[in-house]
N, C-alpha and C. Protein backbone atom coordinates (compact mmCIF):
# COMPACT_ATOMS: atom_id res chain seq x y z
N UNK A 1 91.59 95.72 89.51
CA UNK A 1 92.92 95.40 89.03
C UNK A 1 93.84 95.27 90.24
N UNK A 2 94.73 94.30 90.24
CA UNK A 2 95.36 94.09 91.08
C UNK A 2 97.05 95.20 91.00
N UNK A 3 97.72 94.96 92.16
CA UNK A 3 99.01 96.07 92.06
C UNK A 3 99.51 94.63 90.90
N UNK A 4 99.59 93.55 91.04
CA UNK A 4 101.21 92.64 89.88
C UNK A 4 100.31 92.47 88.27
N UNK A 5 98.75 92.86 88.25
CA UNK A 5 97.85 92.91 87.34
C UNK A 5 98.60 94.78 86.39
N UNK A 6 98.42 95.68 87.57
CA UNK A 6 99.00 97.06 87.14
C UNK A 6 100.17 96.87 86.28
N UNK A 7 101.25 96.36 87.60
CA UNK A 7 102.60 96.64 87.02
C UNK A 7 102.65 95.94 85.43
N UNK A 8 102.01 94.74 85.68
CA UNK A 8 102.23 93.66 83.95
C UNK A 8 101.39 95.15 82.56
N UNK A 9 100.45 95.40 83.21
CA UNK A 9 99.83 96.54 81.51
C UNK A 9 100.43 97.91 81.93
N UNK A 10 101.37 98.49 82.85
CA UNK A 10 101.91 99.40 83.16
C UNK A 10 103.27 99.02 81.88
N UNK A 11 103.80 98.22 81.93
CA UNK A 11 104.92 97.55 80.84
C UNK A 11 104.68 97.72 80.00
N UNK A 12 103.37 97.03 79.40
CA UNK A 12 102.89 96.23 78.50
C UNK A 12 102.48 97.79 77.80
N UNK A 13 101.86 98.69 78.30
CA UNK A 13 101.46 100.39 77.86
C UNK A 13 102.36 101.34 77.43
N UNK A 14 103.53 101.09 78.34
CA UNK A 14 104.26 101.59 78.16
C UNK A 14 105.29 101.52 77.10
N UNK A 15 105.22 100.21 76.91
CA UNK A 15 106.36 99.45 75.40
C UNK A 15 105.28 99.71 74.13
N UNK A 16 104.00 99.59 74.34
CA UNK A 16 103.66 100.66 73.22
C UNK A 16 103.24 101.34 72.95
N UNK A 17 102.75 102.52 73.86
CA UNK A 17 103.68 104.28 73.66
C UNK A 17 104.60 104.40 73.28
N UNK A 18 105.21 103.92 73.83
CA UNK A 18 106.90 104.05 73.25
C UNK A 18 106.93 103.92 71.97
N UNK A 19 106.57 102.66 71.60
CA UNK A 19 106.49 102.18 70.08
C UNK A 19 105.84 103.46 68.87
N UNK A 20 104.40 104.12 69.83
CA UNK A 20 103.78 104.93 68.99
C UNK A 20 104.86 106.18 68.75
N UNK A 21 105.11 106.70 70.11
CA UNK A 21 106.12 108.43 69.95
C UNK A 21 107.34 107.59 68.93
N UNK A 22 107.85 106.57 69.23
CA UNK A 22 109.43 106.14 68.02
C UNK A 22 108.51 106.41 66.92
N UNK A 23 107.45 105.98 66.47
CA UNK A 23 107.08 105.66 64.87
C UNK A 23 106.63 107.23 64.44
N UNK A 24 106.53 108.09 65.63
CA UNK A 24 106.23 109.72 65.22
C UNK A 24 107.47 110.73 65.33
N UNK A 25 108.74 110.18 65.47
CA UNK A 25 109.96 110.62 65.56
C UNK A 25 110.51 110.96 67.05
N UNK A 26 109.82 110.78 68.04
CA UNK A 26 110.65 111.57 69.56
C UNK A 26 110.66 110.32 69.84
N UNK A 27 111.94 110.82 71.11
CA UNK A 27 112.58 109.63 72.16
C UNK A 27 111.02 108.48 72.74
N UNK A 28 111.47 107.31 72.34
CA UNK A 28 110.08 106.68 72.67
C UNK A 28 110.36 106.51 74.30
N UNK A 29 111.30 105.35 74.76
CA UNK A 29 110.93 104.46 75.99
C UNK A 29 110.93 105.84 77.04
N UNK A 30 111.87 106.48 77.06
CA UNK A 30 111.65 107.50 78.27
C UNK A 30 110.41 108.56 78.47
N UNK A 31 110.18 109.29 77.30
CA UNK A 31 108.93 109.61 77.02
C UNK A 31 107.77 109.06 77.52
N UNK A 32 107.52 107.85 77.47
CA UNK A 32 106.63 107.31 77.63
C UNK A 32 106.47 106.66 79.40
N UNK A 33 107.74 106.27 79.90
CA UNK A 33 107.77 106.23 81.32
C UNK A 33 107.76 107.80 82.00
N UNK A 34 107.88 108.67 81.39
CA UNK A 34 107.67 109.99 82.10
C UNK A 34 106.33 110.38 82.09
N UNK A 35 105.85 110.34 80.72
CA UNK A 35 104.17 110.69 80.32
C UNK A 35 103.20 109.67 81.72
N UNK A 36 103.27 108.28 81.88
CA UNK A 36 102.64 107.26 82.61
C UNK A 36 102.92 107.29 84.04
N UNK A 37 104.21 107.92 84.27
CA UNK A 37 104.67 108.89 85.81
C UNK A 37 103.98 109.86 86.18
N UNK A 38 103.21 110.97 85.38
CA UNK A 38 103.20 111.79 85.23
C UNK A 38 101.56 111.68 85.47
N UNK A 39 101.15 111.01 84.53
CA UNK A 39 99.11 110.54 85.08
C UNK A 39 98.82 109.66 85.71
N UNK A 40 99.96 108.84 86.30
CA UNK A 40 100.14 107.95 87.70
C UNK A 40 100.71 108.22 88.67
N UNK A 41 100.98 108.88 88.82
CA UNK A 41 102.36 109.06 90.08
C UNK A 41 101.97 108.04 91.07
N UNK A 42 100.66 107.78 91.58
CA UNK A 42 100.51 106.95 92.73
C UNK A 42 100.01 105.23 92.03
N UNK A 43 100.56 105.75 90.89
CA UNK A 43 100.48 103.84 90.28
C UNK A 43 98.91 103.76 90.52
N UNK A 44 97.84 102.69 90.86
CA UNK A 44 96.41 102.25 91.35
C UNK A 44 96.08 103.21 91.92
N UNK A 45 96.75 103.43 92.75
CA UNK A 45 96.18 105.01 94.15
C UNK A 45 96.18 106.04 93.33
N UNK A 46 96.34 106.60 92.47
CA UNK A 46 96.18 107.90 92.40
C UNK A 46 94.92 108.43 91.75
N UNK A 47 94.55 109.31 92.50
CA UNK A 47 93.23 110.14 92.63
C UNK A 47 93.06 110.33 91.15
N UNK A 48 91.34 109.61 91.40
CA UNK A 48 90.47 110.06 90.17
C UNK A 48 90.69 108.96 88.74
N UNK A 49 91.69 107.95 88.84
CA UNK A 49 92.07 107.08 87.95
C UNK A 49 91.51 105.56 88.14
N UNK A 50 90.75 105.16 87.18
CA UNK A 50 90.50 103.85 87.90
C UNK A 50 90.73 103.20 86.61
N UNK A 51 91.52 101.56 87.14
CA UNK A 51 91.99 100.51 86.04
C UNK A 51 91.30 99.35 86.54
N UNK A 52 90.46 98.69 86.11
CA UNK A 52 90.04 97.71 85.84
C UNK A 52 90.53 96.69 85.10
N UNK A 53 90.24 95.38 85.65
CA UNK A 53 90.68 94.01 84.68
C UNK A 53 88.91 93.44 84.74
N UNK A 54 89.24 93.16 83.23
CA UNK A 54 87.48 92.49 83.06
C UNK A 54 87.74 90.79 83.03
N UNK A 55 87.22 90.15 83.04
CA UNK A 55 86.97 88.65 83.75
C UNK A 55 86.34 88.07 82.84
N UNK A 56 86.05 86.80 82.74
CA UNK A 56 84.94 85.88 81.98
C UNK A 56 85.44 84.77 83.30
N UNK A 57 84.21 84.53 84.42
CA UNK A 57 84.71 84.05 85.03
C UNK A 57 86.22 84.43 85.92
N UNK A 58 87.32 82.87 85.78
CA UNK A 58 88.34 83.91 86.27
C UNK A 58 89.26 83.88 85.02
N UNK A 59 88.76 83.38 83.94
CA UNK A 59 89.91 84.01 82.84
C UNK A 59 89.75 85.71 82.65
N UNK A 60 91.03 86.19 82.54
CA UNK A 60 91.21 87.50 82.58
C UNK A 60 91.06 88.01 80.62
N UNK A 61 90.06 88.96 80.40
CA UNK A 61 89.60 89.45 79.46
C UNK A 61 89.78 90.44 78.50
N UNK A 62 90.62 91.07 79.39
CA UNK A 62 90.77 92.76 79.09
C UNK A 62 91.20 93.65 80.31
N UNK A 63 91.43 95.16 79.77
CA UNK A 63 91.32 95.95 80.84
C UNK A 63 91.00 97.08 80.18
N UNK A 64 90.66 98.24 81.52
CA UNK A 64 90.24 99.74 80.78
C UNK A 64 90.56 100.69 82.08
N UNK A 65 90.83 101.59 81.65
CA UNK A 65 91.27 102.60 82.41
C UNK A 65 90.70 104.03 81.93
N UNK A 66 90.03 104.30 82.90
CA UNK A 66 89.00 105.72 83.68
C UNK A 66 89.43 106.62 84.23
N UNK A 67 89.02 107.70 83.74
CA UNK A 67 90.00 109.15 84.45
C UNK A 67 88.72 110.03 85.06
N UNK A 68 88.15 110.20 86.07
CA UNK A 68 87.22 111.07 86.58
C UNK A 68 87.75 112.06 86.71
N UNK A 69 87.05 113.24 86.60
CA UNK A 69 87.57 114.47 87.02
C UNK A 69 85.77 115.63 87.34
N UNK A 70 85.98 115.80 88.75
CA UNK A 70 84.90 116.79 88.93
C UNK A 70 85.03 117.99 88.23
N UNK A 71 83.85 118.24 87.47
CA UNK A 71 83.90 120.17 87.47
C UNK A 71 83.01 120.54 86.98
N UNK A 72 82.68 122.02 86.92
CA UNK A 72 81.41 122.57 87.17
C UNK A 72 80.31 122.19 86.82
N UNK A 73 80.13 121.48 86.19
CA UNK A 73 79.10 120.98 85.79
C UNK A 73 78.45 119.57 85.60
N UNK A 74 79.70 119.14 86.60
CA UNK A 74 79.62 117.48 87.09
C UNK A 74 80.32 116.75 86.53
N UNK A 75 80.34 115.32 86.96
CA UNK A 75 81.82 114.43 86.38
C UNK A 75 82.10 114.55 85.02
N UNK A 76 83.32 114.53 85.06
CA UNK A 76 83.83 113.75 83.43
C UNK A 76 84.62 112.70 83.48
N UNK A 77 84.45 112.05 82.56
CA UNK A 77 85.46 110.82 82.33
C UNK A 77 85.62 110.89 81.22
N UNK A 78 86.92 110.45 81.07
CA UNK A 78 87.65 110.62 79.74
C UNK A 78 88.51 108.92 79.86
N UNK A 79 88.22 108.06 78.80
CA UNK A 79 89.16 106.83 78.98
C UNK A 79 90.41 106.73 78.24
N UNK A 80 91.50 106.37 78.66
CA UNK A 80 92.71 106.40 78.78
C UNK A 80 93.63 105.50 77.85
N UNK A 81 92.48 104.58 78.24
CA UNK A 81 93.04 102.65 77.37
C UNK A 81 91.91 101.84 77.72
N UNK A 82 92.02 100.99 76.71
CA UNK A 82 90.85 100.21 76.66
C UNK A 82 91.30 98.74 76.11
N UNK A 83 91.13 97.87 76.42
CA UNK A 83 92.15 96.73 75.42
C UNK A 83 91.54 95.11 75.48
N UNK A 84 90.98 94.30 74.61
CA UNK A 84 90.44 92.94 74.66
C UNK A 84 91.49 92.03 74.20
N UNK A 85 92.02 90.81 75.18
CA UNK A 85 92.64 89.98 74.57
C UNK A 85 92.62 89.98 73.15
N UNK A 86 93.65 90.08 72.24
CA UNK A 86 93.46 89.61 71.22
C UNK A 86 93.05 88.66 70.67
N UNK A 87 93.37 87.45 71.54
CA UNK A 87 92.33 85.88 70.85
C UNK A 87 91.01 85.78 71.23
N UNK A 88 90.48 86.88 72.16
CA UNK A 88 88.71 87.27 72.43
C UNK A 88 88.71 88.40 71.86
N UNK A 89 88.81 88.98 71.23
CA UNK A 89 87.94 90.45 70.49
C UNK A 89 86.84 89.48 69.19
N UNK A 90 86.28 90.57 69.06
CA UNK A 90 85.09 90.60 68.24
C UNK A 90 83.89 88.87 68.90
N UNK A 91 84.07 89.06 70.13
CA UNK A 91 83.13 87.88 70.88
C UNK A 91 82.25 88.96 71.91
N UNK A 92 81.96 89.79 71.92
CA UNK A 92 81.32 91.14 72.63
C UNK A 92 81.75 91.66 74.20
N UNK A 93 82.83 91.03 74.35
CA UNK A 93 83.65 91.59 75.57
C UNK A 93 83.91 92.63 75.60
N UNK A 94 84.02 93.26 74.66
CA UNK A 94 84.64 95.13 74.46
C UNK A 94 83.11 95.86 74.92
N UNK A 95 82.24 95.75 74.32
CA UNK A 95 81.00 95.70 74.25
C UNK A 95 80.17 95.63 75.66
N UNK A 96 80.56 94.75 76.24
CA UNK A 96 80.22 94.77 78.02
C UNK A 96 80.89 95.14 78.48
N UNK A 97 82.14 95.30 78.81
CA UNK A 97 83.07 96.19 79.27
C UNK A 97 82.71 97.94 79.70
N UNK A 98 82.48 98.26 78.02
CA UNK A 98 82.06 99.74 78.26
C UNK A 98 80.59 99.93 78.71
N UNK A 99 79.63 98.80 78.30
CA UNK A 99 78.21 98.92 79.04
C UNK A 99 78.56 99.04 80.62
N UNK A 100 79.43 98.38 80.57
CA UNK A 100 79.31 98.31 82.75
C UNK A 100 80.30 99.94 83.05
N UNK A 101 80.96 100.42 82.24
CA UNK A 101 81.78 101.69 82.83
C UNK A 101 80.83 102.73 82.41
N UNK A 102 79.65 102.71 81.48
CA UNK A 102 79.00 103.38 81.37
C UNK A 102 78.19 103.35 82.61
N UNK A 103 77.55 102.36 82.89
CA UNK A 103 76.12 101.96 83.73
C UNK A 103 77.20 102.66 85.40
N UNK A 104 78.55 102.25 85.32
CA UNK A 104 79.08 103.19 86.67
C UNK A 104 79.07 104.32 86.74
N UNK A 105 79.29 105.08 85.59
CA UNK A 105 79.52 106.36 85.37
C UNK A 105 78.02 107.23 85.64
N UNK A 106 77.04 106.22 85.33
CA UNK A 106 75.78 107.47 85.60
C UNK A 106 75.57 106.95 86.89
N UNK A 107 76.00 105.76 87.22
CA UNK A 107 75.37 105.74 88.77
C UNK A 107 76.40 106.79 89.62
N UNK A 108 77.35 106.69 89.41
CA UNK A 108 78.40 108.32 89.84
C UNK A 108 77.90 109.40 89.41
N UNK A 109 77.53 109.66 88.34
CA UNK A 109 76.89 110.95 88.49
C UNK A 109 75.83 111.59 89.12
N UNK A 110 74.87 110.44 89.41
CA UNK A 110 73.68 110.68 90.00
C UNK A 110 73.84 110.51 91.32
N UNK A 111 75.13 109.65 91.99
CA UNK A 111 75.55 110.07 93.48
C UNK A 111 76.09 111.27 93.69
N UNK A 112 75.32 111.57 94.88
CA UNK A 112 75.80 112.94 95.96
C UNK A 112 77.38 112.62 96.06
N UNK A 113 78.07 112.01 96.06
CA UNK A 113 79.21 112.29 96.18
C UNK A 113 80.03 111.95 95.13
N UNK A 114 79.60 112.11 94.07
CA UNK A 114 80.45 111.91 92.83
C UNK A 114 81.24 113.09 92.48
């Protein structure tokens, strides 16, 4: 994912969070730029977070976002967001997407330095 790829689904995430906390009664837009401050602070850079943009070619497909976290008993990942163009869903892009964050995830686990 690129940083002007970030900032566009950093918006785009954020307007609906927002949307979700308004439709559950608390302050949406600020809420939601504090919550995304808060498990980003370093935007792309920050440790242990990874955002991906998935491709078909160079049309852009989707994206997903990965949260590693070491501990005792070896990685975890927990995903964050996950999202297929709406005029490509149900064409198996969602579907390869998580095959390839899976197929990373054990090759990270099974590296010495994961």
């Amino acid at each position: 994912m690129t940083d002007r790829q970030y900032l566009r689904y950093r918006d785009r995430a954020e307007e609906s969070y927002a949307q979700n906390i308004c439709d559950s009664g608390a302050m949406p837009l600020p809420k939601a730029q504090e919550d995304y401050g808060q498990l980003l602070p370093d935007g792309l850079a920050t440790e242990g977070h990874h955002l991906w943009t998935a491709y078909d070619g160079d049309d852009e497909v989707g994206m997903l976002w990965l949260h590693v976290e070491q501990k005792s008993d070896g990685p975890h990942a927990f995903g964050y967001d996950f999202e297929v163009r709406a005029d490509l869903r149900r064409k198996g892009y969602g579907r390869a997407m998580i095959q390839a964050v899976e197929k990373l995830c054990r090759e990270w686990e099974s590296s010495p330095s994961a």
